[in-house]
N, C-alpha and C. Protein backbone atom coordinates (compact mmCIF):
# COMPACT_ATOMS: atom_id res chain seq x y z
N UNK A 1 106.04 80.92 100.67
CA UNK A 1 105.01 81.21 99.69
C UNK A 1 104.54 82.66 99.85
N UNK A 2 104.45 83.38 98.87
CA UNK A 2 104.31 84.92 98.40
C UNK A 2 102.74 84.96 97.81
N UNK A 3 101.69 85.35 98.50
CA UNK A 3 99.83 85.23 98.14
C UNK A 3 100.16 87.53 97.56
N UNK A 4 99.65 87.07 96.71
CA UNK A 4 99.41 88.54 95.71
C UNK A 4 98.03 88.60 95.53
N UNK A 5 97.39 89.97 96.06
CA UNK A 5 96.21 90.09 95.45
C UNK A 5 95.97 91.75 95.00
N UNK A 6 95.86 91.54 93.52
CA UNK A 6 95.66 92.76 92.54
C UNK A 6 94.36 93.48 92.89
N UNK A 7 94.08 94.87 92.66
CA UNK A 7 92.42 95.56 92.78
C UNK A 7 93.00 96.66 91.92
N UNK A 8 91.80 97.33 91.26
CA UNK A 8 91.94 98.43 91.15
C UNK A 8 92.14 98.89 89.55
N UNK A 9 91.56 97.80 88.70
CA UNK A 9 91.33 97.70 87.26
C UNK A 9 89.99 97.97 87.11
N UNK A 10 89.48 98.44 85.59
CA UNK A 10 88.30 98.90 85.27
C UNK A 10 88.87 99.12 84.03
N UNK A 11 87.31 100.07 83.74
CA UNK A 11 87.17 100.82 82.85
C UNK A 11 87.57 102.48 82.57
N UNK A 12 88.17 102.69 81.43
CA UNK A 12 88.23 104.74 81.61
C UNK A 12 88.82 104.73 80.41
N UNK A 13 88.23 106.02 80.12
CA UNK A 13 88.45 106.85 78.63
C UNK A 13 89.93 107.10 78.69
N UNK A 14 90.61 107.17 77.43
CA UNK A 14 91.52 107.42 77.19
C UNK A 14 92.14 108.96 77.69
N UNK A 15 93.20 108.97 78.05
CA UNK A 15 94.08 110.05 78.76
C UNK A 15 93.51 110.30 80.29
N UNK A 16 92.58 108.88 80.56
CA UNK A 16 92.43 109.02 82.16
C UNK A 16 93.75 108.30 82.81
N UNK A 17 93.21 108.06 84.19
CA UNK A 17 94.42 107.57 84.99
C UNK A 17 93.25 106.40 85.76
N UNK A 18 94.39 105.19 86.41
CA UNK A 18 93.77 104.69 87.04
C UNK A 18 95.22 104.23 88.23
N UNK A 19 94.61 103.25 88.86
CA UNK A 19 95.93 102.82 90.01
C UNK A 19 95.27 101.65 90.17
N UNK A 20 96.85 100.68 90.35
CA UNK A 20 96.20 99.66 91.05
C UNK A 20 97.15 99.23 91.79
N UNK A 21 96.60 98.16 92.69
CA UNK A 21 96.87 97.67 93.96
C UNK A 21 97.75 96.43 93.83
N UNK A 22 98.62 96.34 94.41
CA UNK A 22 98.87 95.22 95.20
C UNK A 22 99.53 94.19 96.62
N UNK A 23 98.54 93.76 97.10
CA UNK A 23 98.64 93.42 98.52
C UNK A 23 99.51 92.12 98.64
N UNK A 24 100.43 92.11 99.18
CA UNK A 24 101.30 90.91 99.03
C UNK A 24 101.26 90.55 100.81
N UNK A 25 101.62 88.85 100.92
CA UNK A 25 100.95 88.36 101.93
C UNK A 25 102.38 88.83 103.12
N UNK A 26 103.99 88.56 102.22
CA UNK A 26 104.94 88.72 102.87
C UNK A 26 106.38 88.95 102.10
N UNK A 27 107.07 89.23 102.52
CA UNK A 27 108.39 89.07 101.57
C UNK A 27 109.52 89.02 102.34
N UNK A 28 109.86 88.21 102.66
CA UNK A 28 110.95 87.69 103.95
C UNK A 28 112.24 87.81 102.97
N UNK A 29 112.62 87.56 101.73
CA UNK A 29 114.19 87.49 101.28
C UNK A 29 114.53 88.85 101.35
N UNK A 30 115.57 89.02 101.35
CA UNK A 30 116.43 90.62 101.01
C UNK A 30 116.27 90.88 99.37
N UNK A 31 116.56 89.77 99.06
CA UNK A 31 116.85 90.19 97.69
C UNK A 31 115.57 89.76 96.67
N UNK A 32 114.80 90.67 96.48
CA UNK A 32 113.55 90.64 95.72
C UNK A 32 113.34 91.51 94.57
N UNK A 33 112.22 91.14 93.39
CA UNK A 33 111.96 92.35 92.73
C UNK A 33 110.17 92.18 92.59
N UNK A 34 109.48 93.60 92.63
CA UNK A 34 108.58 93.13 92.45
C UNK A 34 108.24 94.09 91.02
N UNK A 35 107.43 93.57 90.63
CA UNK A 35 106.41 93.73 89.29
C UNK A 35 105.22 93.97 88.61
N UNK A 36 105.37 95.14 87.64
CA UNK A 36 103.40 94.88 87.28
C UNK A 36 103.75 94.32 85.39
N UNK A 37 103.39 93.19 85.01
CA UNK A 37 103.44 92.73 83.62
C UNK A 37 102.27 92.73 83.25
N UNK A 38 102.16 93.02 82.12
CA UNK A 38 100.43 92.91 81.54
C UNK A 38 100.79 91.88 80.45
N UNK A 39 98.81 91.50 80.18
CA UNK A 39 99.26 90.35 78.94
C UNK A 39 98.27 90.99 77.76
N UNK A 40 97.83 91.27 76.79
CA UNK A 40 97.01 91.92 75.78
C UNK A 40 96.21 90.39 74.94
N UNK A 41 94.88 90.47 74.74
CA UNK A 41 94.65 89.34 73.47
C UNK A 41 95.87 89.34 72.90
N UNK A 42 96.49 87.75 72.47
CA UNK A 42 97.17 87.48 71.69
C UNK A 42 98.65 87.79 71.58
N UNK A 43 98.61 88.28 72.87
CA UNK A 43 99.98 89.30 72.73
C UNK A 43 101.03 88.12 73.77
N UNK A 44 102.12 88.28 73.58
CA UNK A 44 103.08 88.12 75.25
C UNK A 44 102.54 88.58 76.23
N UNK A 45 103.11 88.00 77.91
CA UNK A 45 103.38 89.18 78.59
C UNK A 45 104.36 89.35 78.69
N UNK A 46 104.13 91.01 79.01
CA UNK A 46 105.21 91.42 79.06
C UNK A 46 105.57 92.49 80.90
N UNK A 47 106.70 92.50 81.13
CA UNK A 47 107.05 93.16 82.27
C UNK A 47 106.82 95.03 81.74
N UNK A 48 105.97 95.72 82.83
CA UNK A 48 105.67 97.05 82.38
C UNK A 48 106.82 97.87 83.26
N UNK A 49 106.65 97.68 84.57
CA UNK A 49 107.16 98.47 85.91
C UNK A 49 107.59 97.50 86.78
N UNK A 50 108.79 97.97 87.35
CA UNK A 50 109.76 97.08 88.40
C UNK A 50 110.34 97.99 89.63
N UNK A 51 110.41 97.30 90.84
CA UNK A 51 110.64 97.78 91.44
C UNK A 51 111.41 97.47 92.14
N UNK A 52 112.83 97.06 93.15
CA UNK A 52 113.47 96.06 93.76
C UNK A 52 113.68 96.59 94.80
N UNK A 53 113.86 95.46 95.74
CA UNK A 53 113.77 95.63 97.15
C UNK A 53 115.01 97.02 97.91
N UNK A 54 115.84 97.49 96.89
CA UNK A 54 116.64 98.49 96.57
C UNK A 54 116.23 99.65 96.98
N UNK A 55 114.80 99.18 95.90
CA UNK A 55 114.46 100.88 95.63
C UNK A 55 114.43 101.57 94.26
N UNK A 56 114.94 100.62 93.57
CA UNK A 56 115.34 100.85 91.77
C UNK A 56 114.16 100.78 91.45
N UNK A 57 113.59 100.94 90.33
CA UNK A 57 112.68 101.06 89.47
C UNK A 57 112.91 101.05 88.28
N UNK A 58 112.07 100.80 87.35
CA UNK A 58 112.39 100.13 86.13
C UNK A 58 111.21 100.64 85.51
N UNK A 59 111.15 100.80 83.76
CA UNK A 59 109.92 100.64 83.03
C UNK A 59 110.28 100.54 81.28
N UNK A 60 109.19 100.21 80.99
CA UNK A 60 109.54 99.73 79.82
C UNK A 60 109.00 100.72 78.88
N UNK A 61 109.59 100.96 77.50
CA UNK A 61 109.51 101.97 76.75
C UNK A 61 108.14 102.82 76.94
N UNK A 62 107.28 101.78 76.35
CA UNK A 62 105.95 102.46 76.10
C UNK A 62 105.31 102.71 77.38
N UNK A 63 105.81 102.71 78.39
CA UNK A 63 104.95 103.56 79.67
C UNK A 63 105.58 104.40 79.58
N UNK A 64 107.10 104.22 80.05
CA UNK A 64 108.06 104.98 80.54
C UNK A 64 107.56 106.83 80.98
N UNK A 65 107.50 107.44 82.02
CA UNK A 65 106.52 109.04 81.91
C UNK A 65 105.52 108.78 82.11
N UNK A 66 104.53 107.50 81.93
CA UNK A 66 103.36 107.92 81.91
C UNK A 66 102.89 107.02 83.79
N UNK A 67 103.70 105.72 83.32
CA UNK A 67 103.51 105.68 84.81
C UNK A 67 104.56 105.54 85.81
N UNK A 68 104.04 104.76 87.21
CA UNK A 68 104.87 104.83 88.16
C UNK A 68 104.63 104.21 89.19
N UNK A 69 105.60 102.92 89.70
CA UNK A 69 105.15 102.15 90.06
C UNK A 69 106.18 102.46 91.63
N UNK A 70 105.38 102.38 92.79
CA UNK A 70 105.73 102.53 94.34
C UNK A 70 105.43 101.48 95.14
N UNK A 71 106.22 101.30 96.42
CA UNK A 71 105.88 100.35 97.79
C UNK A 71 105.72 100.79 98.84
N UNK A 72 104.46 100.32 99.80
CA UNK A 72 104.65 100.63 101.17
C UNK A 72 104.82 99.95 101.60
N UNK A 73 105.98 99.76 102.12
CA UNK A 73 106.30 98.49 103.04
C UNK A 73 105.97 98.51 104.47
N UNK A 74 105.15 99.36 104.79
CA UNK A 74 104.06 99.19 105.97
C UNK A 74 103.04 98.66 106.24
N UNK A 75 102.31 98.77 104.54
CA UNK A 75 101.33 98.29 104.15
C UNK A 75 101.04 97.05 103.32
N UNK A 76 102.52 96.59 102.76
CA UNK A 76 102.62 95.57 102.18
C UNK A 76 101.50 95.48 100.67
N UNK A 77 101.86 96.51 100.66
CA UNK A 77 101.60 96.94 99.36
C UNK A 77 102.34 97.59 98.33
N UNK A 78 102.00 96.86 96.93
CA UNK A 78 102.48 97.44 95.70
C UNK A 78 101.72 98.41 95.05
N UNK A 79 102.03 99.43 94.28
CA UNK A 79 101.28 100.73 93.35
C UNK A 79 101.55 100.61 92.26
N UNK A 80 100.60 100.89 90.97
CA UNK A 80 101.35 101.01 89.69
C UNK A 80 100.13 101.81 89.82
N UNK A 81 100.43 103.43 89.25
CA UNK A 81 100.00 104.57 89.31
C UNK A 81 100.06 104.68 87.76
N UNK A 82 98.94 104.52 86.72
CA UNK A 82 98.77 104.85 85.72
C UNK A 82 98.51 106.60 85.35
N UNK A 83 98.95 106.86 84.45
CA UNK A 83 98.17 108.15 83.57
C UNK A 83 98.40 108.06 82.06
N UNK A 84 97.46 109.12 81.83
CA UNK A 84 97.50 109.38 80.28
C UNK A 84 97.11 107.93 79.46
N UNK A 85 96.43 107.59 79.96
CA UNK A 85 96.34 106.16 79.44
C UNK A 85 95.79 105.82 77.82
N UNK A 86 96.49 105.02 76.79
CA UNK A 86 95.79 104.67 75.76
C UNK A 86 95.43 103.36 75.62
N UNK A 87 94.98 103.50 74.50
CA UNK A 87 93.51 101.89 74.16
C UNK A 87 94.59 101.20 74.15
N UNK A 88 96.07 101.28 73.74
CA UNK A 88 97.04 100.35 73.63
C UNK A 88 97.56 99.81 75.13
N UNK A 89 96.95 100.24 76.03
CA UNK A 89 97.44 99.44 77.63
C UNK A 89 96.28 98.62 77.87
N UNK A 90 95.11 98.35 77.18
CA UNK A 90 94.35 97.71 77.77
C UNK A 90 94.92 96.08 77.51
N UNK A 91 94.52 95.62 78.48
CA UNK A 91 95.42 94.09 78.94
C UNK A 91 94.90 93.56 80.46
N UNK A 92 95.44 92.60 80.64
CA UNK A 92 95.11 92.01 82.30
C UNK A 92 96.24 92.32 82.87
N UNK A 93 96.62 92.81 84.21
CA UNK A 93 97.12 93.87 84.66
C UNK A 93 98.09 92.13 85.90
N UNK A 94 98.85 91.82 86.04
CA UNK A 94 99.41 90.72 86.70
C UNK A 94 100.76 91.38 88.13
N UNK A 95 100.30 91.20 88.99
CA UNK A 95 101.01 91.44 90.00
C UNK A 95 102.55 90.26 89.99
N UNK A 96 104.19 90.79 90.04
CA UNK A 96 104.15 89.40 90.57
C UNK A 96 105.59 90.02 91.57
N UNK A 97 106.34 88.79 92.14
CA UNK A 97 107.22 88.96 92.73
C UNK A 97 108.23 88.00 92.36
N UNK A 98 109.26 88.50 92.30
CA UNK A 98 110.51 87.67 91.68
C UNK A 98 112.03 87.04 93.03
N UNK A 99 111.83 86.00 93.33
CA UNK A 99 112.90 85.88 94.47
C UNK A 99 113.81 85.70 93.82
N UNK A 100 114.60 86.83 93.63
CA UNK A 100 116.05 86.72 92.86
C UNK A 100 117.18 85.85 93.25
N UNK A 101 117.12 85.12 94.35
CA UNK A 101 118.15 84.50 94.64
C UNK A 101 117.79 82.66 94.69
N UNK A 102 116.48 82.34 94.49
CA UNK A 102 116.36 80.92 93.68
C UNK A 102 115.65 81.53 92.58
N UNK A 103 115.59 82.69 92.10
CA UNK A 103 114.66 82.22 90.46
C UNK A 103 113.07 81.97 90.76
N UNK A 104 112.70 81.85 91.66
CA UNK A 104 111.27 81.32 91.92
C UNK A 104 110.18 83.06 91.67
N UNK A 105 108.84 82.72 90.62
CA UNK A 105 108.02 83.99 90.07
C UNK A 105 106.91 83.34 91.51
N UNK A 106 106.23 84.73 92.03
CA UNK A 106 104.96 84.53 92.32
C UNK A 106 104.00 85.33 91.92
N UNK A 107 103.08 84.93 91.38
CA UNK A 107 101.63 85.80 90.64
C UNK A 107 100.26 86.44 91.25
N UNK A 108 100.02 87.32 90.86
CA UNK A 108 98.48 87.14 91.16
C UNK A 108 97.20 86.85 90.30
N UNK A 109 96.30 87.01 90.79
CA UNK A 109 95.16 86.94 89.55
C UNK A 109 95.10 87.35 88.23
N UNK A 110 95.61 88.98 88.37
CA UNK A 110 95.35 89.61 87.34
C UNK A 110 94.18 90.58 87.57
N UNK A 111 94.40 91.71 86.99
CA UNK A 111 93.00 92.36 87.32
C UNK A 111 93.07 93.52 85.62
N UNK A 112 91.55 93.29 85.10
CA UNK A 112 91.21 93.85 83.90
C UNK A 112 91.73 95.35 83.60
N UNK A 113 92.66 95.73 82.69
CA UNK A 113 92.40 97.30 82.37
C UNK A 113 91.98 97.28 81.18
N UNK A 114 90.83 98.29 80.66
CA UNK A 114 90.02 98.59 79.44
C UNK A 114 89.89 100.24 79.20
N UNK A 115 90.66 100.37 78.35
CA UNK A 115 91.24 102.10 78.16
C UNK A 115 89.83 101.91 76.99
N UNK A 116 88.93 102.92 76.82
CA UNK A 116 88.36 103.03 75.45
C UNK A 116 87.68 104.12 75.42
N UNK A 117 86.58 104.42 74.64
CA UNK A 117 85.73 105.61 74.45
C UNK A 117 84.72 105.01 74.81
């Protein structure tokens, strides 16, 4: 079992930056990916930034440049390093981890982003 805990959502004006956190309890497989997906009112979620136990990284159109998602694996921690941010990223911000070799997702809470004026 994989315990995720997200920080580091708020509030900020548009073309700020924010970062957020995530503290994962362990990750014992080799073969992993981890993740930041957001969900919007009404919307899907969707996968934003990926990262795999590799080293690869991944992002999806509409970040793509703006952010950037890192690991310390000292710290057992995940980064998704926002900038330039618009009203269109605001969403609940979902940590997760993917054990690629049964298929099994693990989540976290979620933590609020609210881009506005």
């Amino acid at each position: 079992q994989v315990q995720l805990v997200e920080s580091g959502g708020g509030l900020v004006q548009p073309g700020g930056s924010l970062r957020l956190s995530c503290a994962y309890s362990r990750i014992i497989v080799n073969f992993y990916r981890m993740g930041w997906y957001r969900q919007a009112p009404g919307k899907q979620r969707e996968l934003v930034a990926s990262i795999t136990s590799g080293g690869t990284t991944g992002y999806s159109d509409s970040v793509k440049g703006r952010f950037t998602i890192s690991r310390d694996g000292a710290e057992n921690t995940v980064y998704l390093q926002m900038n330039s941010l618009k009203p269109e990223d605001t969403a609940v911000y979902y940590c997760n981890v993917l054990n690629i070799p049964i298929g099994v997702n693990y989540w976290g809470q979620g933590t609020q982003v609210t881009v506005s004026s």
